[in-house]
Protein backbone atom coordinates (compact mmCIF):
# COMPACT_ATOMS: atom_id res chain seq x y z
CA UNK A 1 0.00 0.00 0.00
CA UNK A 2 1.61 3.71 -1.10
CA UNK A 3 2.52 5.61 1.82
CA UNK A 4 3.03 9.18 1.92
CA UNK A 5 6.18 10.38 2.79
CA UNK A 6 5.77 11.59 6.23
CA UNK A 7 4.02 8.23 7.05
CA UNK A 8 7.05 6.30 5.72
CA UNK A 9 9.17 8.86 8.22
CA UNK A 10 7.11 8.22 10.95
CA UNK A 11 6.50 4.38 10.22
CA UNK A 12 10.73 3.71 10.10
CA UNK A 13 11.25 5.68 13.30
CA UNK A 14 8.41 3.84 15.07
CA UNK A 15 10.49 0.54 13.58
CA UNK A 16 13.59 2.01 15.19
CA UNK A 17 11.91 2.75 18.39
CA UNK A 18 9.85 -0.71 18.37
CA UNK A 19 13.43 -2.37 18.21
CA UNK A 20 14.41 -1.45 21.95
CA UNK A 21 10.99 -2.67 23.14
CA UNK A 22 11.36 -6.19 25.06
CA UNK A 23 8.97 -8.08 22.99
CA UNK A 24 10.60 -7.40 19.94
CA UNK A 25 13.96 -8.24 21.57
CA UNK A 26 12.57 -11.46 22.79
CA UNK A 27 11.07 -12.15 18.78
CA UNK A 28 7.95 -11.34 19.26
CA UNK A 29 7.24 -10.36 14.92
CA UNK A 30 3.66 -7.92 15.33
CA UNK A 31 4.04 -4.14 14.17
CA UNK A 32 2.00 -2.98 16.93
CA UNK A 33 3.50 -3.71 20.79
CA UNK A 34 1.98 -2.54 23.99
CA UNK A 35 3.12 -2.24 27.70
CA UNK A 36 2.94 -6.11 27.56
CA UNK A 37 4.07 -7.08 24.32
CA UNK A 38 1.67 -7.65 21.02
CA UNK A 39 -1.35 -5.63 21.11
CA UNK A 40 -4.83 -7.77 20.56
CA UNK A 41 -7.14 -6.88 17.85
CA UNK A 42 -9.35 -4.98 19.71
CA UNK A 43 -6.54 -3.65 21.60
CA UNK A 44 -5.34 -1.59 18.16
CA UNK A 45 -8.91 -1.13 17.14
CA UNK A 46 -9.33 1.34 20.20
CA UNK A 47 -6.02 2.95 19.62
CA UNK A 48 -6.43 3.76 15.95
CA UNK A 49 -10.61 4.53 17.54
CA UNK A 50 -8.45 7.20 19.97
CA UNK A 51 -6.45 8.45 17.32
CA UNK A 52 -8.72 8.83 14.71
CA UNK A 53 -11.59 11.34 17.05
CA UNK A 54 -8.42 12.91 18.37
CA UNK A 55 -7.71 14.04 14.71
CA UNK A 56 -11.21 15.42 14.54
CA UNK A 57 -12.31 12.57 12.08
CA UNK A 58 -15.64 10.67 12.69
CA UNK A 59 -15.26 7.10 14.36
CA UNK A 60 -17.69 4.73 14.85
CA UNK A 61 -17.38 2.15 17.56
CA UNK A 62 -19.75 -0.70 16.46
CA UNK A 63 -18.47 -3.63 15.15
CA UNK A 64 -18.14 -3.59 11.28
CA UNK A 65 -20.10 -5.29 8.87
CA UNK A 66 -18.80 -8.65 7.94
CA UNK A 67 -18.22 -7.22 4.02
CA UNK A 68 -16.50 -4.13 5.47
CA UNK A 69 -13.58 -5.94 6.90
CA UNK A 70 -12.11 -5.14 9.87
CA UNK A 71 -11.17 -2.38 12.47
CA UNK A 72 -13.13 0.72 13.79
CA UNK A 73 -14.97 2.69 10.67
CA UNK A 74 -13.70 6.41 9.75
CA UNK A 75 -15.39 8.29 8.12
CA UNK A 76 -12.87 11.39 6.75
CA UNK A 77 -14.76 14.75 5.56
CA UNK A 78 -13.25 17.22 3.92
CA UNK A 79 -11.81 20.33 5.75
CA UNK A 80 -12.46 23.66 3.93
């Protein structure tokens, strides 16, 4: 999937950062580690659910529709 630059930026110094992290010493291969080591589905649903109203961007909570795949449901309107 295309990234734009600044998310490649902030994607390889997450990497860098996610290095020192004791899960990912011990092996442990997911992206995305908490306090405890890989976050849970739900656990990064919430996060990116956090993020996302943060930003100002419309998040729905419910579970998605089994044809709209997974992870909370943002919807982005334009600014301006």
């Amino acid at each position: 999937m295309p990234l734009p630059t600044d998310a490649r930026t902030q994607l390889r110094t997450w990497l860098k950062e996610r290095e020192q992290h004791p899960a990912a010493r011990d092996g442990e291969p997911a992206l995305w580690l908490g306090r405890r080591g890989r976050l849970s589905p739900r656990q990064l649903q919430w996060v990116v659910t956090d993020v996302g109203t943060a930003a100002g961007l419309e998040v729905s909570r419910k579970p998605p529709s089994p044809s709209a795949g997974h992870g909370p449901q943002i919807a982005v309107q334009g600014r301006g």
